[in-house]
C-alpha atoms as a PDB file:
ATOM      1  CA  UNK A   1      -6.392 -36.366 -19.541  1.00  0.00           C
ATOM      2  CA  UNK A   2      -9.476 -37.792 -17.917  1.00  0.00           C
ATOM      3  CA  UNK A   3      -7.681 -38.204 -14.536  1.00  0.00           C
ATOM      4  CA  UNK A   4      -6.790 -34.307 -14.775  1.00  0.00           C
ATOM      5  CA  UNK A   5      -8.186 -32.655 -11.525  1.00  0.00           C
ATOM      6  CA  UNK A   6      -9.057 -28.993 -12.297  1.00  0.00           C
ATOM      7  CA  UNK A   7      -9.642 -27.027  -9.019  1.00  0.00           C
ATOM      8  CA  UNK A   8     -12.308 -24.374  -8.352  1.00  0.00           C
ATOM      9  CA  UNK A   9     -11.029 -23.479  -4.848  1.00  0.00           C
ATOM     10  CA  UNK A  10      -7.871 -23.171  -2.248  1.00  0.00           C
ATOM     11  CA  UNK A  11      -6.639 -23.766   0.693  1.00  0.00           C
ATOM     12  CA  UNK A  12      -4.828 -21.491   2.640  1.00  0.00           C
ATOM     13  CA  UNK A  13      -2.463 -22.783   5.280  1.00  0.00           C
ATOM     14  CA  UNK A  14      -1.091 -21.048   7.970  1.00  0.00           C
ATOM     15  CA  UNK A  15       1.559 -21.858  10.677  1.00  0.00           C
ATOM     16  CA  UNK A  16      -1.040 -21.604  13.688  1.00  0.00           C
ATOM     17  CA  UNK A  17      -1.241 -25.297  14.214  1.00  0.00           C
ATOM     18  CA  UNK A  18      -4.081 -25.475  17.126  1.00  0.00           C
ATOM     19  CA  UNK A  19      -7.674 -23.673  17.191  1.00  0.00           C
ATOM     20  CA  UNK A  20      -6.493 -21.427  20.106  1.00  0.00           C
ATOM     21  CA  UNK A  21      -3.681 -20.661  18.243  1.00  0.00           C
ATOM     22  CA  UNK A  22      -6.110 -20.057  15.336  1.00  0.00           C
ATOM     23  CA  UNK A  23      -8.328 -17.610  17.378  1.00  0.00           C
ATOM     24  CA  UNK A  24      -5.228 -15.547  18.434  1.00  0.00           C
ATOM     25  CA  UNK A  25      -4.394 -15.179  14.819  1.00  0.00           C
ATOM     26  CA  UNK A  26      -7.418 -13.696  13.877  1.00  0.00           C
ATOM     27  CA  UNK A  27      -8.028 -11.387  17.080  1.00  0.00           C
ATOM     28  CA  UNK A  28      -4.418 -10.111  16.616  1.00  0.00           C
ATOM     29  CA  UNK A  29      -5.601  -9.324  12.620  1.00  0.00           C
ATOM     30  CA  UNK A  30      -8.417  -7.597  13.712  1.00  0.00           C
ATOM     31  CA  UNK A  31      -6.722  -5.495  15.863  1.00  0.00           C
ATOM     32  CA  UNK A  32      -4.679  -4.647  13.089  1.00  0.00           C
ATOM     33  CA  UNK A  33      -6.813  -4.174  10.751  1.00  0.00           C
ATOM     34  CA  UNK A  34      -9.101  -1.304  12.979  1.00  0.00           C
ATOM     35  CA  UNK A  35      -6.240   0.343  13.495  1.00  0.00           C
ATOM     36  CA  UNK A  36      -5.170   0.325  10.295  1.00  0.00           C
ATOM     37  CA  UNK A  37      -9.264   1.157   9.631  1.00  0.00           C
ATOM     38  CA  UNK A  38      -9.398   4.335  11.921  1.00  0.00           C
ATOM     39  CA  UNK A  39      -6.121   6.084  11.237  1.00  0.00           C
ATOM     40  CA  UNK A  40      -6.764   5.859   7.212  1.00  0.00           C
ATOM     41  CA  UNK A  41     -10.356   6.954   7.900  1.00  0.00           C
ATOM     42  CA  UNK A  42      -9.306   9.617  10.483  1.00  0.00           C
ATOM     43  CA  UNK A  43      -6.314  10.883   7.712  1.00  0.00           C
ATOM     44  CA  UNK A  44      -9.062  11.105   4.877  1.00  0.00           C
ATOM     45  CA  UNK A  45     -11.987  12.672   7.238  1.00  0.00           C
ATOM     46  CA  UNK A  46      -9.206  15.510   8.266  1.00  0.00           C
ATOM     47  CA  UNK A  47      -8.022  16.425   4.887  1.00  0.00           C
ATOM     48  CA  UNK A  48     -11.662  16.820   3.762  1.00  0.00           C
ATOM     49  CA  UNK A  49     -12.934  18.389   6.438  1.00  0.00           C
ATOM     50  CA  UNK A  50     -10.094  20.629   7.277  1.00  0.00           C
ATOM     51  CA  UNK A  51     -10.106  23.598   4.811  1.00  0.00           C
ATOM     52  CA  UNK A  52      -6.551  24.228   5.814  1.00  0.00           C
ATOM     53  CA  UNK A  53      -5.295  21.058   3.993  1.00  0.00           C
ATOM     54  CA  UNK A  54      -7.530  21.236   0.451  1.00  0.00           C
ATOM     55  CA  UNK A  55      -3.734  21.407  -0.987  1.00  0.00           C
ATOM     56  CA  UNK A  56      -3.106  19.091  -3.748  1.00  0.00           C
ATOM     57  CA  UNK A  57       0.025  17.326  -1.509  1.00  0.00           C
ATOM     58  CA  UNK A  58      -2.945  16.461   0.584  1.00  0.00           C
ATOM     59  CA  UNK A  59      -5.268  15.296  -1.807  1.00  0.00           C
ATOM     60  CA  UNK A  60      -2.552  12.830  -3.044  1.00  0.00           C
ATOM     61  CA  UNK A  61      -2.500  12.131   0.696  1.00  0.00           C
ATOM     62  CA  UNK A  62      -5.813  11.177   1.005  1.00  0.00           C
ATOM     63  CA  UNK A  63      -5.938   9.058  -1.956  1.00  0.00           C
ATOM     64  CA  UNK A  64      -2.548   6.926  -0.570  1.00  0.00           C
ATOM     65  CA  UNK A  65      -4.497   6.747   2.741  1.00  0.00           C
ATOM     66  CA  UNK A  66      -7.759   5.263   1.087  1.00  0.00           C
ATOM     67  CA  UNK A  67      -5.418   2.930  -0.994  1.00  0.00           C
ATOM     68  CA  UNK A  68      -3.831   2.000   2.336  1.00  0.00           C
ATOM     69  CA  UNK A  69      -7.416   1.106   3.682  1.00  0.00           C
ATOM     70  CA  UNK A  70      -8.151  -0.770   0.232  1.00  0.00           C
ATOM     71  CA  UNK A  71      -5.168  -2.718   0.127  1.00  0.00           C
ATOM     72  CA  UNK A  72      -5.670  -4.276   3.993  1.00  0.00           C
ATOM     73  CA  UNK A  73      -9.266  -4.591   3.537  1.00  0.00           C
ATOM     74  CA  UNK A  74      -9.357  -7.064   0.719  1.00  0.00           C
ATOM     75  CA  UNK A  75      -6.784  -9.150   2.474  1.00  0.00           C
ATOM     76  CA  UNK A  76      -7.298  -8.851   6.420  1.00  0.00           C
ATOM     77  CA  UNK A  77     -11.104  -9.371   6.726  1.00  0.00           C
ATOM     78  CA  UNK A  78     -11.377 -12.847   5.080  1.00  0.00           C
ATOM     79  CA  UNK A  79      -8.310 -13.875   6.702  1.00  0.00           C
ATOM     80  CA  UNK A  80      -9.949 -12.925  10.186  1.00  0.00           C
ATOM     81  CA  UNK A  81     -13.094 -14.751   9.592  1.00  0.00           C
ATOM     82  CA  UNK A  82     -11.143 -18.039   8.802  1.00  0.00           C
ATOM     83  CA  UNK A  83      -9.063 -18.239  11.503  1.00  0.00           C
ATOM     84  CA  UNK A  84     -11.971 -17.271  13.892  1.00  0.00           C
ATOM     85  CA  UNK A  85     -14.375 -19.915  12.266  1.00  0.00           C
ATOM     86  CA  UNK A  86     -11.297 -22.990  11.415  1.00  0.00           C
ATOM     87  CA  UNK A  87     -11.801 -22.323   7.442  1.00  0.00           C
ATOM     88  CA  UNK A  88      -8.963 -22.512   5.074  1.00  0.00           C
ATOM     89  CA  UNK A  89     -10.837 -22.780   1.661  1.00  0.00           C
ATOM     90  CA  UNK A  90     -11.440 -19.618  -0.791  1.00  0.00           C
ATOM     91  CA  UNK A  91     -12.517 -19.957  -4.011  1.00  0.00           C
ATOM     92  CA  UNK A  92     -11.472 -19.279  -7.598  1.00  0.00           C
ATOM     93  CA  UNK A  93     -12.850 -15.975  -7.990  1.00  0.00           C
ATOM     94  CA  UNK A  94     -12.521 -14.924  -4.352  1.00  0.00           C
ATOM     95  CA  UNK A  95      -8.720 -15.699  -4.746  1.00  0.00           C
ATOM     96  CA  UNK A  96      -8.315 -13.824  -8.450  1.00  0.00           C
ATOM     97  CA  UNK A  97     -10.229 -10.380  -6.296  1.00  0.00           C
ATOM     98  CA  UNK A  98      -8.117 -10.640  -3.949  1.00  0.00           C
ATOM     99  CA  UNK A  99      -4.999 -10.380  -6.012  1.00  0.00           C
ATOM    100  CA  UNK A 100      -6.417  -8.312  -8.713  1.00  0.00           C
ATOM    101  CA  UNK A 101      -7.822  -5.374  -5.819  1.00  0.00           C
ATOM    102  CA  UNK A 102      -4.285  -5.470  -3.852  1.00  0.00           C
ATOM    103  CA  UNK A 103      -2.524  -5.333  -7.046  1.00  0.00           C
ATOM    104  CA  UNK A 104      -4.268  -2.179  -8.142  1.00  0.00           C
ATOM    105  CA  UNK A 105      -3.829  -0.617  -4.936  1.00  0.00           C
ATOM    106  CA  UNK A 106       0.030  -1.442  -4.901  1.00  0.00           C
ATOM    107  CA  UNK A 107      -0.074   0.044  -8.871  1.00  0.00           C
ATOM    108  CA  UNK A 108      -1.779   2.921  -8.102  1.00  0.00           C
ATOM    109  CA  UNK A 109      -0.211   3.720  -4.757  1.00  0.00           C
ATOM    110  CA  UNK A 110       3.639   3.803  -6.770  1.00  0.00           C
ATOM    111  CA  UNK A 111       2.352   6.345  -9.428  1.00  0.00           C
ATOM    112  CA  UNK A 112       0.844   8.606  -6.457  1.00  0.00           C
ATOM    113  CA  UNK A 113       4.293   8.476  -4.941  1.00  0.00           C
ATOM    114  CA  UNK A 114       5.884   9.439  -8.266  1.00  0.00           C
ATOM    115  CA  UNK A 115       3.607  12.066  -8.414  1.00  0.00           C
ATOM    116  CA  UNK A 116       3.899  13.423  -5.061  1.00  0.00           C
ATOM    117  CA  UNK A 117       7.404  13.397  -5.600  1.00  0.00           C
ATOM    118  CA  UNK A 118       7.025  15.893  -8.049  1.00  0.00           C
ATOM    119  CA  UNK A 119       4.477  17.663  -6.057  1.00  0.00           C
ATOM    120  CA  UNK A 120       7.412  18.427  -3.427  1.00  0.00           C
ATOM    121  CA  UNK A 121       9.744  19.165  -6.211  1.00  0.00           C
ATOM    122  CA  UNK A 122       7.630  22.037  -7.901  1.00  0.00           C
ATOM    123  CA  UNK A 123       7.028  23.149  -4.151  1.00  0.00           C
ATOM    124  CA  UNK A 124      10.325  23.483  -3.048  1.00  0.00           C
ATOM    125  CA  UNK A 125      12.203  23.856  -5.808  1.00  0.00           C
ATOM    126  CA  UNK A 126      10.711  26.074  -8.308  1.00  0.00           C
ATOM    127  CA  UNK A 127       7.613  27.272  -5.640  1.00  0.00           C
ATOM    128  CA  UNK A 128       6.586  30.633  -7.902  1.00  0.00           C
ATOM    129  CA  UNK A 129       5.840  28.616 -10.578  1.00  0.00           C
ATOM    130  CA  UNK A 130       3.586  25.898  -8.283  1.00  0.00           C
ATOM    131  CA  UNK A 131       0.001  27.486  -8.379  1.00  0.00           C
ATOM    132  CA  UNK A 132       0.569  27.276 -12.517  1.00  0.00           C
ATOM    133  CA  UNK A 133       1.344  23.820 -12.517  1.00  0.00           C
ATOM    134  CA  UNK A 134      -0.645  22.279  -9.729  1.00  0.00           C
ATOM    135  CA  UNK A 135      -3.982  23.448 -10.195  1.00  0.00           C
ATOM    136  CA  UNK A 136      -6.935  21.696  -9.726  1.00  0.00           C
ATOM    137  CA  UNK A 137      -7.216  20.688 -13.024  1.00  0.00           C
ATOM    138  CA  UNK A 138      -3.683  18.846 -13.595  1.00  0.00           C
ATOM    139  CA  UNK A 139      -4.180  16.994  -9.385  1.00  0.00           C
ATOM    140  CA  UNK A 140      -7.473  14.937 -10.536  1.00  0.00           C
ATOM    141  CA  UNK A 141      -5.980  14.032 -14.267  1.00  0.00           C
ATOM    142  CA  UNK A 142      -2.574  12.589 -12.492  1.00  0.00           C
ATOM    143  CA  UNK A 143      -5.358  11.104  -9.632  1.00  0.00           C
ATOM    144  CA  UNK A 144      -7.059  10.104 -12.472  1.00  0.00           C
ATOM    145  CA  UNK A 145      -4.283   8.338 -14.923  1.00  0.00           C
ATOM    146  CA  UNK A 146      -2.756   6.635 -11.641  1.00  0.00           C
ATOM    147  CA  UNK A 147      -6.045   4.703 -10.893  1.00  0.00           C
ATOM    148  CA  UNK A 148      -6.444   4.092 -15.004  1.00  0.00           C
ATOM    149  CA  UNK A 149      -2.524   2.622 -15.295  1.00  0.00           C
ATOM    150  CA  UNK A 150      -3.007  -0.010 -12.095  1.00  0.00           C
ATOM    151  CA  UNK A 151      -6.597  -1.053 -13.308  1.00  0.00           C
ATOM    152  CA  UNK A 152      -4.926  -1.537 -16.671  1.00  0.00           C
ATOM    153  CA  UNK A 153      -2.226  -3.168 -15.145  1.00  0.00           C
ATOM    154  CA  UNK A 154      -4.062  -5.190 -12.469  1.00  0.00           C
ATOM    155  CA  UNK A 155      -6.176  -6.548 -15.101  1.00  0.00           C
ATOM    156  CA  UNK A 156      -3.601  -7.873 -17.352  1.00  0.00           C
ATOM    157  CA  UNK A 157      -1.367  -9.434 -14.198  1.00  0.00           C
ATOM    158  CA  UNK A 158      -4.361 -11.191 -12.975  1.00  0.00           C
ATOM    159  CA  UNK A 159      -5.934 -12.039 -16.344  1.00  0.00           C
ATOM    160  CA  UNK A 160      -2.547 -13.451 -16.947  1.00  0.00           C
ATOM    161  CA  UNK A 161      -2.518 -15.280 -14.124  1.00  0.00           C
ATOM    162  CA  UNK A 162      -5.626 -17.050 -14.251  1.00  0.00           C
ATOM    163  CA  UNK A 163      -6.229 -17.366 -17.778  1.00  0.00           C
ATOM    164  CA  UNK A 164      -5.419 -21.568 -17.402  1.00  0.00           C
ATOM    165  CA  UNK A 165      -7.285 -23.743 -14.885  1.00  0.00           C
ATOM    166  CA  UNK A 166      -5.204 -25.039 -12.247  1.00  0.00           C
ATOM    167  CA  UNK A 167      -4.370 -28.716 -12.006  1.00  0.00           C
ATOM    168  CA  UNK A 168      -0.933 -29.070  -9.492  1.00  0.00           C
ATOM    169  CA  UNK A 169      -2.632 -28.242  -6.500  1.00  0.00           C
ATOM    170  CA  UNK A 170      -4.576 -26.305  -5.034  1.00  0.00           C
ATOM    171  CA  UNK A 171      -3.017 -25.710  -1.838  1.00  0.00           C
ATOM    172  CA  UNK A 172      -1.355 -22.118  -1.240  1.00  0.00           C
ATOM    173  CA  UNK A 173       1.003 -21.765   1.949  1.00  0.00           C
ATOM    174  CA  UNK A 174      -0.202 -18.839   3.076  1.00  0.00           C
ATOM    175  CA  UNK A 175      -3.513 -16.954   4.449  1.00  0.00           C
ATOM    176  CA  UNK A 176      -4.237 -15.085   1.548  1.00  0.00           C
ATOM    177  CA  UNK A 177      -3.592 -15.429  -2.491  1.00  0.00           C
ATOM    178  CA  UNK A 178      -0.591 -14.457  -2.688  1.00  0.00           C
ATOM    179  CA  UNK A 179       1.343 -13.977  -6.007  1.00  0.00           C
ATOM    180  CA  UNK A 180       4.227 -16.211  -5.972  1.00  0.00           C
ATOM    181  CA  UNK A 181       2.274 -19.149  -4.138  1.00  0.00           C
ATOM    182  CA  UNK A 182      -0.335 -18.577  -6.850  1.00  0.00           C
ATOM    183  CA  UNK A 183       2.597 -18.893  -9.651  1.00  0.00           C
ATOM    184  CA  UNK A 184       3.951 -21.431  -7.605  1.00  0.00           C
ATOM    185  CA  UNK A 185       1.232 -24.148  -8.767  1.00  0.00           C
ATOM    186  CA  UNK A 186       0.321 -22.637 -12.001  1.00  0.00           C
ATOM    187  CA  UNK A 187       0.900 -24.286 -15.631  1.00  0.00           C
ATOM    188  CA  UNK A 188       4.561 -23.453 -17.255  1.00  0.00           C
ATOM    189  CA  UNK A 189       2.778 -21.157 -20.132  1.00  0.00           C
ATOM    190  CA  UNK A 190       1.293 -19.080 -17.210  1.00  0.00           C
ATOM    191  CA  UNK A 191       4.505 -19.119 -14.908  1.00  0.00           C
ATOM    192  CA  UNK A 192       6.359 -18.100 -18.435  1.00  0.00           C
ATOM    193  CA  UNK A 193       3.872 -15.548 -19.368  1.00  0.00           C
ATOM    194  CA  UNK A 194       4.198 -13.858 -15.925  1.00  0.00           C
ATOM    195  CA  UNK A 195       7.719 -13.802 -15.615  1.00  0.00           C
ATOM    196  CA  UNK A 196       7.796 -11.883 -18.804  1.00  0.00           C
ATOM    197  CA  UNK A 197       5.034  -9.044 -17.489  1.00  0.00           C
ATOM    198  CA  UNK A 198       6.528  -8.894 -14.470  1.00  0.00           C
ATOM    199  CA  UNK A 199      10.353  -8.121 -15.900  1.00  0.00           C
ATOM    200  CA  UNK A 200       8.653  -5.242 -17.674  1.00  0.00           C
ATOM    201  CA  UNK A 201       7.226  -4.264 -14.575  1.00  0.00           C
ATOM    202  CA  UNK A 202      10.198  -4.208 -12.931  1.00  0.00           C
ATOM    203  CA  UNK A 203      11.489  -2.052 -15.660  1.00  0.00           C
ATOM    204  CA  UNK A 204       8.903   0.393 -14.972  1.00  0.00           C
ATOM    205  CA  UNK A 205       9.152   0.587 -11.605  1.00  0.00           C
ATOM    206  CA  UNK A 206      13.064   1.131 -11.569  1.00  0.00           C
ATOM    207  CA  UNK A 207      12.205   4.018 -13.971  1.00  0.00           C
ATOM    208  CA  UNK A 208       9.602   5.244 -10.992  1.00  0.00           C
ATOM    209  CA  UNK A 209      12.463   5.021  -8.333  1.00  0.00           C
ATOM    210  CA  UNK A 210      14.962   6.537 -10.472  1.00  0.00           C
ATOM    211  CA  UNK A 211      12.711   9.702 -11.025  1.00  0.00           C
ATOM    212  CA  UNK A 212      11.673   9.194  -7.510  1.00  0.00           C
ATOM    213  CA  UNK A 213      15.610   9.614  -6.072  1.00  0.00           C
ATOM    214  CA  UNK A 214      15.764  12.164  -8.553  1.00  0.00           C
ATOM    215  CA  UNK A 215      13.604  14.635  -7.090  1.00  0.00           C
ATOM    216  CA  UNK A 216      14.435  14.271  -3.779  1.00  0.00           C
ATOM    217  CA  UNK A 217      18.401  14.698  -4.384  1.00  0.00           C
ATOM    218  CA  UNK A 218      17.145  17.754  -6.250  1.00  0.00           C
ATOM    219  CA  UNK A 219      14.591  18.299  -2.972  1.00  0.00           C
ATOM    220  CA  UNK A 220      17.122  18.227  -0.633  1.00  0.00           C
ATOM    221  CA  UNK A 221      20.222  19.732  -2.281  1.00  0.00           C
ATOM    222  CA  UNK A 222      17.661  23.074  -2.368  1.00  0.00           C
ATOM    223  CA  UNK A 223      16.566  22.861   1.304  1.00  0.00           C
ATOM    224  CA  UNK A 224      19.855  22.678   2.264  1.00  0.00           C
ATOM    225  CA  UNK A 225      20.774  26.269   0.843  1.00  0.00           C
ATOM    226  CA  UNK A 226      17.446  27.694   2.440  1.00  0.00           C
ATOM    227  CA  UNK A 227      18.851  30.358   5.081  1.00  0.00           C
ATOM    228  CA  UNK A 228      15.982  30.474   7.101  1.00  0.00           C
ATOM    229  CA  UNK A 229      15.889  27.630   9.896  1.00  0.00           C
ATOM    230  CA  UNK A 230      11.909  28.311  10.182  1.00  0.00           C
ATOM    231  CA  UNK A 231      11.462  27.650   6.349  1.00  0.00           C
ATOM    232  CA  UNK A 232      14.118  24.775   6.271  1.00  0.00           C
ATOM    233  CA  UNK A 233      12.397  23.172   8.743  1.00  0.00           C
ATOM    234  CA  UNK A 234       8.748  23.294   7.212  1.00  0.00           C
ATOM    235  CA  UNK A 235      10.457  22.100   3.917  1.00  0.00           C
ATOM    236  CA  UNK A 236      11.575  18.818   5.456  1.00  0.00           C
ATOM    237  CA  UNK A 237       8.702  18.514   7.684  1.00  0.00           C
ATOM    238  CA  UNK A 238       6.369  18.053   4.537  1.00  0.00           C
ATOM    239  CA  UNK A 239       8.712  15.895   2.335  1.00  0.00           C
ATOM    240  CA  UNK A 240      10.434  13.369   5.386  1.00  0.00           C
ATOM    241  CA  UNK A 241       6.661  11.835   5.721  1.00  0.00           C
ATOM    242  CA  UNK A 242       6.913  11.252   2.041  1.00  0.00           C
ATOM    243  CA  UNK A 243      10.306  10.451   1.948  1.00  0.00           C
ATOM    244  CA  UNK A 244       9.718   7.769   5.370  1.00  0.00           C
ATOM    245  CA  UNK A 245       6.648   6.150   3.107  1.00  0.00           C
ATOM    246  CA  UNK A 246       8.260   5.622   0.299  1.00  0.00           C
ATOM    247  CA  UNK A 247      11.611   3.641   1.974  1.00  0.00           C
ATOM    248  CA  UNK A 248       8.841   1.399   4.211  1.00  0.00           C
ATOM    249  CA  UNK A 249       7.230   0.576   0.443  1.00  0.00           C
ATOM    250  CA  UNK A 250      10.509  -0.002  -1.159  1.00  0.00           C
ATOM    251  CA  UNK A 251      11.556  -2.271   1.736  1.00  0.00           C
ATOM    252  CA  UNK A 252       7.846  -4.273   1.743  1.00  0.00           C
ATOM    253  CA  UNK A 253       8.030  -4.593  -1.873  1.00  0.00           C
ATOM    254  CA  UNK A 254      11.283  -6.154  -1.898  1.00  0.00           C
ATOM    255  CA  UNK A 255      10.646  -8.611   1.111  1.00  0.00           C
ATOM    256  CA  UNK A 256       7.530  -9.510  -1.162  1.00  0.00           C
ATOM    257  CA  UNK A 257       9.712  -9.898  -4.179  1.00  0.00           C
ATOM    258  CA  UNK A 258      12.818 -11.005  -3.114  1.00  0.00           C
ATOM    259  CA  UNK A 259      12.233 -13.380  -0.422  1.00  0.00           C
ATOM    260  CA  UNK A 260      12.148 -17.503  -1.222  1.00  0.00           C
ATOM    261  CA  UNK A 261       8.711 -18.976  -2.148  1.00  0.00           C
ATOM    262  CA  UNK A 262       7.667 -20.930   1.110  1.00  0.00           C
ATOM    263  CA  UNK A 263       6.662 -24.400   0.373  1.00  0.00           C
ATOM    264  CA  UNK A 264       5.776 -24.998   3.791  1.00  0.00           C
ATOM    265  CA  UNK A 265       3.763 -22.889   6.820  1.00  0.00           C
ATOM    266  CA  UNK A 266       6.142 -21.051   8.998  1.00  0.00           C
ATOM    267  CA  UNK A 267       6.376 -18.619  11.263  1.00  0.00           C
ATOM    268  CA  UNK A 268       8.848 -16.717   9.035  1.00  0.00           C
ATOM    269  CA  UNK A 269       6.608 -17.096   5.928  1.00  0.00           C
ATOM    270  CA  UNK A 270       3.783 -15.777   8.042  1.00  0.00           C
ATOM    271  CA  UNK A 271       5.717 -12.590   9.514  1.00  0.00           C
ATOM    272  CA  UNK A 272       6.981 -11.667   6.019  1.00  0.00           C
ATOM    273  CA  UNK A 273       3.408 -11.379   5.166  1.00  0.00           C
ATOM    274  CA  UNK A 274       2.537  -9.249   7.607  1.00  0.00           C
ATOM    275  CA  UNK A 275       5.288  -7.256   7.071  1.00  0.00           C
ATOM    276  CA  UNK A 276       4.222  -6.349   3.503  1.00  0.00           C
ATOM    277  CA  UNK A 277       0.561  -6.549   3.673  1.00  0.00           C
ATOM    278  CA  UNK A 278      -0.163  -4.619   7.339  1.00  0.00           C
ATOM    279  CA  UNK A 279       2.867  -2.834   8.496  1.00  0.00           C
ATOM    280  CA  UNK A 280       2.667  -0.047   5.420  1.00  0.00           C
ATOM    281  CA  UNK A 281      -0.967   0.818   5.630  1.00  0.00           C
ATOM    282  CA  UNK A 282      -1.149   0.635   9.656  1.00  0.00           C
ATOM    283  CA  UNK A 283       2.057   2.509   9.645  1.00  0.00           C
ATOM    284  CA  UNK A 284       1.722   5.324   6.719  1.00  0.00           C
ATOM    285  CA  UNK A 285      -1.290   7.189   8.563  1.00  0.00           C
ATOM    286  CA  UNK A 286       0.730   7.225  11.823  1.00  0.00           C
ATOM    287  CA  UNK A 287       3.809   8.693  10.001  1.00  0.00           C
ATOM    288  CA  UNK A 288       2.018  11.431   8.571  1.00  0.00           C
ATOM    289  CA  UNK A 289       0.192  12.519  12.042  1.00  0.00           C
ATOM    290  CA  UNK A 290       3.999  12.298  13.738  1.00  0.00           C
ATOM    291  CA  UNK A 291       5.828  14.423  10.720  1.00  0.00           C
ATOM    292  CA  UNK A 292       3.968  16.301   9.027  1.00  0.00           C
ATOM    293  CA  UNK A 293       3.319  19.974  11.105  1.00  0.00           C
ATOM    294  CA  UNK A 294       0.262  21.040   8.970  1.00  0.00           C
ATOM    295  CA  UNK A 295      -1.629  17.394   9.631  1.00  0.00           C
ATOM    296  CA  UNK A 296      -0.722  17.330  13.450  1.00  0.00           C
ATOM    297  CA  UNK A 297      -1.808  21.225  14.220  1.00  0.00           C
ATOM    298  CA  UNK A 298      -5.045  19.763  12.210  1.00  0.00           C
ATOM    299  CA  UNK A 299      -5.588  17.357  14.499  1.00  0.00           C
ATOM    300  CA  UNK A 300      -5.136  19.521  17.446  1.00  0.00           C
ATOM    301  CA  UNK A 301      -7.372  21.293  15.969  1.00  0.00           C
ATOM    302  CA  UNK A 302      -9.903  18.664  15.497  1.00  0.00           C
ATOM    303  CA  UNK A 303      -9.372  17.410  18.803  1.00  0.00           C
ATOM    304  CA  UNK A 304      -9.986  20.775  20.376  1.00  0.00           C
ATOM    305  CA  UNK A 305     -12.977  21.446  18.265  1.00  0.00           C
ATOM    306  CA  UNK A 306     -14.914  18.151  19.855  1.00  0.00           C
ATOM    307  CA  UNK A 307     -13.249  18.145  23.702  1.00  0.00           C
ATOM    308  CA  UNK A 308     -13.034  20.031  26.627  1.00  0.00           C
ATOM    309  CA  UNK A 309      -9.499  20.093  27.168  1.00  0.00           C
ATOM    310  CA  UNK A 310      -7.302  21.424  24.602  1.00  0.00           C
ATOM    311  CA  UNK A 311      -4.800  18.490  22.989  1.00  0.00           C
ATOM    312  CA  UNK A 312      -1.182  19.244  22.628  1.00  0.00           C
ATOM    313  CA  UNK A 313       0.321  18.476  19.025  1.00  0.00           C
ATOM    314  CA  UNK A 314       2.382  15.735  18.757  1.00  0.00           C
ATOM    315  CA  UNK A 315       5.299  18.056  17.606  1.00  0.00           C
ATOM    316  CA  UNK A 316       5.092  20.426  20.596  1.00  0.00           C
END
């Protein structure tokens, strides 16, 4: 025991294996990232500006969109500034903020859905009785229990997950914390203790996705017996932006879950990463502006309202 190394810090490895290489990295990230940065910004900024979109769909839309900007900022921003400077270390507590932050923002994000879902169900499927059940009131309680379940939940994963010192190794084959790598070189009584909260997350979540595919075979089974094309047609155009952001979490999530633990940098490891940690939130914003009618005549509106030259939707 008095050999026993316990580490207060990490190395993160990535496949880029010369400093120009590095640099590239890092500018590519950051262009990422500000895109990912302005469209979230630009989604919230329109909802709460435009009076025309204080709906509660919307308001659940703003809060995915600042969850999108949460989840890339705790990740993106560090990983930027070490490929631009040639750093790989992070330490102890910079590692368990990362995961704990883009765990709660993962958490929170799949209640919102689950909730939205239900949003569009009410709306489309029983809509004279939707002013009585969304009101105000009932949109910041669910807003308000989604962020309470993933900080409960965030806090026992990562209290779980760092409740033993490390002693393996301390080197994580990737350019952030990420969750398997982490489990990867922790003790067996935290690997076994995780395993067992995350197969009752799993649990949970299937329940999620079950209510999820529910609604939306309930959703579309009624829009599909709506006579009028005009009123078919705004149905789907509010619940396919939805529908498109859930599939692109379901299919992150299970790259992130499913795929092998990398014990090794490669270029596969690294685009996986990506895939789950950037795609979603640089992608969600843009899928909302393209599909959804009432967000893209607001930003023609927007657009109008500050130019010269009036701005075609992207719809028209």
């Amino acid at each position: 025991m008095d050999n026993l190394t316990i580490f207060t810090e990490f190395l993160l490895m990535d496949v880029a294996s010369s400093r120009e290489l590095q640099v590239l990295q890092g500018v590519l990230f950051l262009a990422i990232y500000l895109g990912a940065l302005t469209a979230n910004l630009a989604t919230v900024t329109l909802i709460v500006t435009d009076a025309r979109l204080h709906s509660p769909m919307y308001f659940f839309i703003s809060n995915v969109a600042l969850l999108d900007l949460g989840s890339i900022s705790v990740i993106v921003p560090k990983a930027v500034v070490n490929s631009v400077t040639g750093s790989k270390v992070i330490s102890l507590a910079e590692c368990a903020a990362q995961i704990f932050l883009f765990t709660l923002c993962v958490a929170v994000e799949i209640a919102l859905l689950v909730v939205m879902s239900y949003d569009r169900y009410v709306a489309i499927c029983r809509p004279l009785h939707y002013g009585l059940i969304f009101t105000p009131r009932l949109c910041s309680r669910a807003a308000a229990g989604s962020w309470a379940s993933g900080l409960l939940y965030s806090a026992l994963h990562t209290g779980a997950l760092f409740r033993l010192p490390f002693t393996k190794t301390n080197v994580i084959q990737q350019y952030f914390c990420d969750i398997p790598q982490i489990l990867r070189i922790s003790s067996p009584d935290v690997q076994f203790c995780e395993f067992v909260l995350i197969a009752i997350s799993v649990c949970l979540v299937l329940a999620c996705f079950a209510f999820l595919l529910m609604s939306y075979v309930n959703i579309f089974s009624t829009v599909l017996k709506i006579h009028s094309a005009e009123a078919r047609n705004k149905a789907i155009s509010t619940c396919t932006p939805q529908l498109a952001v859930l599939l692109l979490f379901l299919i992150s999530g299970s790259v992130a879950l499913l795929g092998p633990i990398a014990k090794k940098p490669s270029l596969k490891n690294l685009l996986t990463a990506v895939f789950y940690t950037m795609v979603p939130p640089f992608v969600n914003p843009i899928i909302y502006s393209l599909r959804n009618r009432e967000i893209n005549a607001a930003l023609q509106r927007m657009f109008n309202r500050y130019s010269n030259f009036p701005v075609k939707g992207f719809l028209d």
